[in-house]
Protein backbone atom coordinates (compact mmCIF):
# COMPACT_ATOMS: atom_id res chain seq x y z
CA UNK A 1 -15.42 2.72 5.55
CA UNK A 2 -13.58 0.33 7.95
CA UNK A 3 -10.95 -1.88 7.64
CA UNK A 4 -11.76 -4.84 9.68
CA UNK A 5 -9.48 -7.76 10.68
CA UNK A 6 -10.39 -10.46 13.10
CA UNK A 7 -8.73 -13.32 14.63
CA UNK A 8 -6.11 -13.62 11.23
CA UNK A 9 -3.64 -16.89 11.02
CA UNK A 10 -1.85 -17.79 8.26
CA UNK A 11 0.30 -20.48 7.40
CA UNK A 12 3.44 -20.93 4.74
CA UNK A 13 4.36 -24.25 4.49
CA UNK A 14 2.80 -25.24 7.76
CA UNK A 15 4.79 -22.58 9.65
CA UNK A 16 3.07 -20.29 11.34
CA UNK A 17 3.42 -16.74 10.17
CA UNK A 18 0.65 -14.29 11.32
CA UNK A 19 -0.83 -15.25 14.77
CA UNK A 20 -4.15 -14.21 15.39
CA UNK A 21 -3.95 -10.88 14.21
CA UNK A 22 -6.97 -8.48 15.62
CA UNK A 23 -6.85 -4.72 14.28
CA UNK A 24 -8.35 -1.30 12.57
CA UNK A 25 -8.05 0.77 10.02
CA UNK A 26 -10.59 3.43 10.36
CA UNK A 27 -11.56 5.38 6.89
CA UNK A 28 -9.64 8.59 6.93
CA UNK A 29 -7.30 7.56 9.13
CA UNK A 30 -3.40 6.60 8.33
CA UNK A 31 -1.93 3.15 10.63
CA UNK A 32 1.27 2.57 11.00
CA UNK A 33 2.43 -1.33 11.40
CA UNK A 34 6.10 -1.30 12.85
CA UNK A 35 7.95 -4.06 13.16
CA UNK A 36 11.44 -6.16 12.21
CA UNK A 37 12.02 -7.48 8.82
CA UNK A 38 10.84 -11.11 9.06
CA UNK A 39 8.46 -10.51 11.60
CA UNK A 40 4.97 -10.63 9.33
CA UNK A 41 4.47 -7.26 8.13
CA UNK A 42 4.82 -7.63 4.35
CA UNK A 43 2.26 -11.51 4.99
CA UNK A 44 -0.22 -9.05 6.91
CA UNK A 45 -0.26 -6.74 3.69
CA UNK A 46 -0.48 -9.71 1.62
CA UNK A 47 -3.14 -11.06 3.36
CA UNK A 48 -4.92 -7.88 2.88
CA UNK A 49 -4.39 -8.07 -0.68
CA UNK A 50 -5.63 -11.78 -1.07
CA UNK A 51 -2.14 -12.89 -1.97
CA UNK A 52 -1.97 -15.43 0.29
CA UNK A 53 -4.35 -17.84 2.05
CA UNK A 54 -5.61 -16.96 5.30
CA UNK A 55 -7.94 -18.32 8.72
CA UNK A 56 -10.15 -15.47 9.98
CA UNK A 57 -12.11 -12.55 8.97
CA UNK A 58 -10.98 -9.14 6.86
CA UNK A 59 -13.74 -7.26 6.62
CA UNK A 60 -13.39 -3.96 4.33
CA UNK A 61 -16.48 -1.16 4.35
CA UNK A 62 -19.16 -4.04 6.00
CA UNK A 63 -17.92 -6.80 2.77
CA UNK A 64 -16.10 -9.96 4.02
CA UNK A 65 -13.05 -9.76 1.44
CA UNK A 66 -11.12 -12.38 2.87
CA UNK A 67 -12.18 -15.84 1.04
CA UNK A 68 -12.41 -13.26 -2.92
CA UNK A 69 -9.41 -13.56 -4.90
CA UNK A 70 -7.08 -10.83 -4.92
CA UNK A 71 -8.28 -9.30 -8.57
CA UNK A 72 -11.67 -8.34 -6.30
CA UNK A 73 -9.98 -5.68 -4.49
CA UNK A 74 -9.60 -2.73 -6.71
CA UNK A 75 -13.42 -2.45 -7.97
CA UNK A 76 -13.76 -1.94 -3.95
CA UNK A 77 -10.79 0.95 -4.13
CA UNK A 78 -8.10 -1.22 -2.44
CA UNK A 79 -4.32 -1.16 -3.83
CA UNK A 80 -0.86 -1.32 -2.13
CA UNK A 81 2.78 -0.52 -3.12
CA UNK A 82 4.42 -3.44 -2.71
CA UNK A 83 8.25 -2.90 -1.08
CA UNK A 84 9.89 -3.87 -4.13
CA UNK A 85 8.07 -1.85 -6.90
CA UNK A 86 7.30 -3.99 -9.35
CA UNK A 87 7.15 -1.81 -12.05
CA UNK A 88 7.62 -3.16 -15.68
CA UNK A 89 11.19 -1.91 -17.14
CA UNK A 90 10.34 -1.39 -20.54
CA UNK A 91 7.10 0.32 -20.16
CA UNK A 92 7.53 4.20 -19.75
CA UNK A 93 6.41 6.27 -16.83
CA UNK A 94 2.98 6.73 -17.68
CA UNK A 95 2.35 3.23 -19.16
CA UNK A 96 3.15 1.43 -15.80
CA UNK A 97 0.63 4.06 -13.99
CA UNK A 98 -2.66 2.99 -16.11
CA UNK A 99 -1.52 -0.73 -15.67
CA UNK A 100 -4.21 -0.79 -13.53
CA UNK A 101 -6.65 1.04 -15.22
CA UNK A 102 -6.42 -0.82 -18.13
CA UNK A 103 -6.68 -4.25 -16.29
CA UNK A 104 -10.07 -3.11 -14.72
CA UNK A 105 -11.39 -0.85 -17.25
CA UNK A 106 -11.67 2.50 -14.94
CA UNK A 107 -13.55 4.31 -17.13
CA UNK A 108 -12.14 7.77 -15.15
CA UNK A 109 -8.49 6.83 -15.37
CA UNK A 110 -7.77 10.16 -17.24
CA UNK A 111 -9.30 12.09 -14.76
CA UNK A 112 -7.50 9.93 -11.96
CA UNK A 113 -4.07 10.14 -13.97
CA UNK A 114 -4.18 14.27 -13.61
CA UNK A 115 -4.78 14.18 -10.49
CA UNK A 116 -1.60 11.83 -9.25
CA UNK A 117 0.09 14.35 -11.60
CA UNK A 118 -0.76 17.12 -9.30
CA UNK A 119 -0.33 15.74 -6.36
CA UNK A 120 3.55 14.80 -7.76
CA UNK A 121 4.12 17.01 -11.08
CA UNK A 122 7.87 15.71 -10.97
CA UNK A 123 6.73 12.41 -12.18
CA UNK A 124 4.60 14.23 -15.09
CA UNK A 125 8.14 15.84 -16.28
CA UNK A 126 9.20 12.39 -16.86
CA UNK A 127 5.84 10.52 -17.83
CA UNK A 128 7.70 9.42 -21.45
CA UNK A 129 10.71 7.90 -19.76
CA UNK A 130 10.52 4.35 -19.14
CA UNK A 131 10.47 3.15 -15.68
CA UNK A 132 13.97 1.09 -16.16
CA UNK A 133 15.73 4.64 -16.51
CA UNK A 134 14.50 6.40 -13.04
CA UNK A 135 16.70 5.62 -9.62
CA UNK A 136 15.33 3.50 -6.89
CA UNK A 137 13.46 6.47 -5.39
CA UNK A 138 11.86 7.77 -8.22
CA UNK A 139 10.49 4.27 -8.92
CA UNK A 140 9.18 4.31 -5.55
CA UNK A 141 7.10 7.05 -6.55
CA UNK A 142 5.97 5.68 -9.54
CA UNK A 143 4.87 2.57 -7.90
CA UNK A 144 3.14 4.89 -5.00
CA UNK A 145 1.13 6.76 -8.51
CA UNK A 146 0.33 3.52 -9.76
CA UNK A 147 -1.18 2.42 -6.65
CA UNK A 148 -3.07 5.76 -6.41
CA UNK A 149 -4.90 4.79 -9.68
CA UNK A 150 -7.38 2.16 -8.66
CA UNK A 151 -6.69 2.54 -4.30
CA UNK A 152 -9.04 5.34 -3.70
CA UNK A 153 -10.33 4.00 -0.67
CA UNK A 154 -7.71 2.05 1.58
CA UNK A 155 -3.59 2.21 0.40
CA UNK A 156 -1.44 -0.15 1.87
CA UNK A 157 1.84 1.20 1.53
CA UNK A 158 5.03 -1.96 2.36
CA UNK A 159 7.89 -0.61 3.34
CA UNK A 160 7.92 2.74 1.26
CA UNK A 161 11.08 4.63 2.23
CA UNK A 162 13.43 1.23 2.52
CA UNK A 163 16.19 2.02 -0.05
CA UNK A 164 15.53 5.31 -0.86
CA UNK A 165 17.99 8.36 -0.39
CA UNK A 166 16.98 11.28 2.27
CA UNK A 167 15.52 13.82 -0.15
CA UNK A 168 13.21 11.03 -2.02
CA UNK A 169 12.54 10.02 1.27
CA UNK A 170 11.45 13.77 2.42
CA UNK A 171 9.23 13.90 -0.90
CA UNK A 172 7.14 10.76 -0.38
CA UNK A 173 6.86 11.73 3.39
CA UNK A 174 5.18 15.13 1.65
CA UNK A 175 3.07 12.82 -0.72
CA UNK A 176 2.22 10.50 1.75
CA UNK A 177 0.79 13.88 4.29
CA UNK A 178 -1.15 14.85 1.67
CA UNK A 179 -3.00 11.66 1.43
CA UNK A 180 -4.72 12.85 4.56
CA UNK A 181 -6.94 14.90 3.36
CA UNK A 182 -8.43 12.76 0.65
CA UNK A 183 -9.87 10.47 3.46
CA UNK A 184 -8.25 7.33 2.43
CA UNK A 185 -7.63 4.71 5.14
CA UNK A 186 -4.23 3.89 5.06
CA UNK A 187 -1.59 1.11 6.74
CA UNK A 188 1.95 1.89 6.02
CA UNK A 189 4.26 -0.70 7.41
CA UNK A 190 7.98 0.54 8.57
CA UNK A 191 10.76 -1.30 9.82
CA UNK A 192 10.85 1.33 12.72
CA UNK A 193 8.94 4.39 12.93
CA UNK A 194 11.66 7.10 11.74
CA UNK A 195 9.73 8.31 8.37
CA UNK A 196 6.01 7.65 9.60
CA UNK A 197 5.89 9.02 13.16
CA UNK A 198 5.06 12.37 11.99
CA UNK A 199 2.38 10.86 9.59
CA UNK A 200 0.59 8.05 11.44
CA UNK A 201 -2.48 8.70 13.83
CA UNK A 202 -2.40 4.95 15.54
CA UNK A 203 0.91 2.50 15.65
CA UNK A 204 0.34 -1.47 15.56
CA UNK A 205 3.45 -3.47 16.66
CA UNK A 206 4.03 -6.95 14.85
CA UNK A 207 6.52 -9.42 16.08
CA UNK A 208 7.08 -12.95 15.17
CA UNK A 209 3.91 -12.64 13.81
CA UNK A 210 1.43 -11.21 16.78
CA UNK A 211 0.36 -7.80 16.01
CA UNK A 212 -0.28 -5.32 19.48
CA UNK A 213 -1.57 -1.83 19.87
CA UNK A 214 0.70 0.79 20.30
């Protein structure tokens, strides 16, 4: 269960933004892409995500993902936490975390729904609330449960501890750990590695839109 991505362009309104892009994402493994904002990281994720239209070849366990639309990727277990949240205001807590299990039918989303619970029972204490009421950081982890629900295979995680204040910060750095050991692949993208350099097992550089190793 590989990640695969392959000689990726892609172009916004004829500019260039990713540059031939060439990288891994091993399964079990957590990636970390560092690099300015600006410089591609949140296009890369997109790309990922089928957000965006690309040149070149993502490859995710052996299936060529890159030309299906983006509602294909969470029957294969794919999901990301997009830098700005996203959540719906009015829905509570709980609601915004089955948003995805009710748009593709998971028949196991109760099941899946205890489990994020245990792996952060602070959201659980406020599962009623709705998501307008929480602070920037407990929205991040909200948006971080909801992707859990359908990404149970590869998490892409944009940008997850911009805005947030040191001890949310500390608490999705514990979350994030314990991802580890469920053997998702993961690529977390930082503006500089000061959260994920304790957490990441490879680093990929992106500027101006070229990705390097290391």
């Amino acid at each position: 269960m590989t990640l695969s991505i392959a000689n990726l362009d892609v172009f916004i309104a004829g500019i260039p933004i990713l540059r031939d892009v060439s990288m891994e994402v091993p399964s079990g493994r957590m990636i970390g892409l560092i690099g300015r904002n600006g410089a591609g990281k949140t296009t890369l994720i997109r790309s990922i995500m089928g957000l965006v239209p690309i040149s070149g070849s993502i490859i995710f366990d052996g299936i060529s993902i890159g030309d299906r639309e983006g509602h294909h990727r969470a029957a294969l277990g794919i999901s990301y936490l997009p830098e700005d949240r996203r959540l719906i205001p009015n829905l509570t807590v709980e609601e915004n975390i089955l948003m995805p299990a009710w748009a593709n039918r998971l028949g196991d989303s109760a099941k899946r729904l205890e489990w994020i619970y245990s792996l952060m029972p602070e959201i659980a204490q406020y599962r009623d609330r709705r998501s307008m009421q929480l602070s920037g950081g407990q929205q991040k982890l909200v948006a971080l449960a909801r992707a859990l629900m359908p990404g149970r295979r590869l998490l892409l995680l944009d940008e997850p501890f911009e805005g947030v204040a040191p001890v949310l910060s500390r608490r999705l750095t514990e979350v994030i750990a314990e991802l580890r050991g469920e053997g998702l692949c993961v690529l977390l993208s930082e503006s500089d590695d000061t959260h994920s350099a304790d957490l990441v097992d490879q680093v990929f550089r992106i500027e101006r839109g070229v990705v390097t190793a290391g």
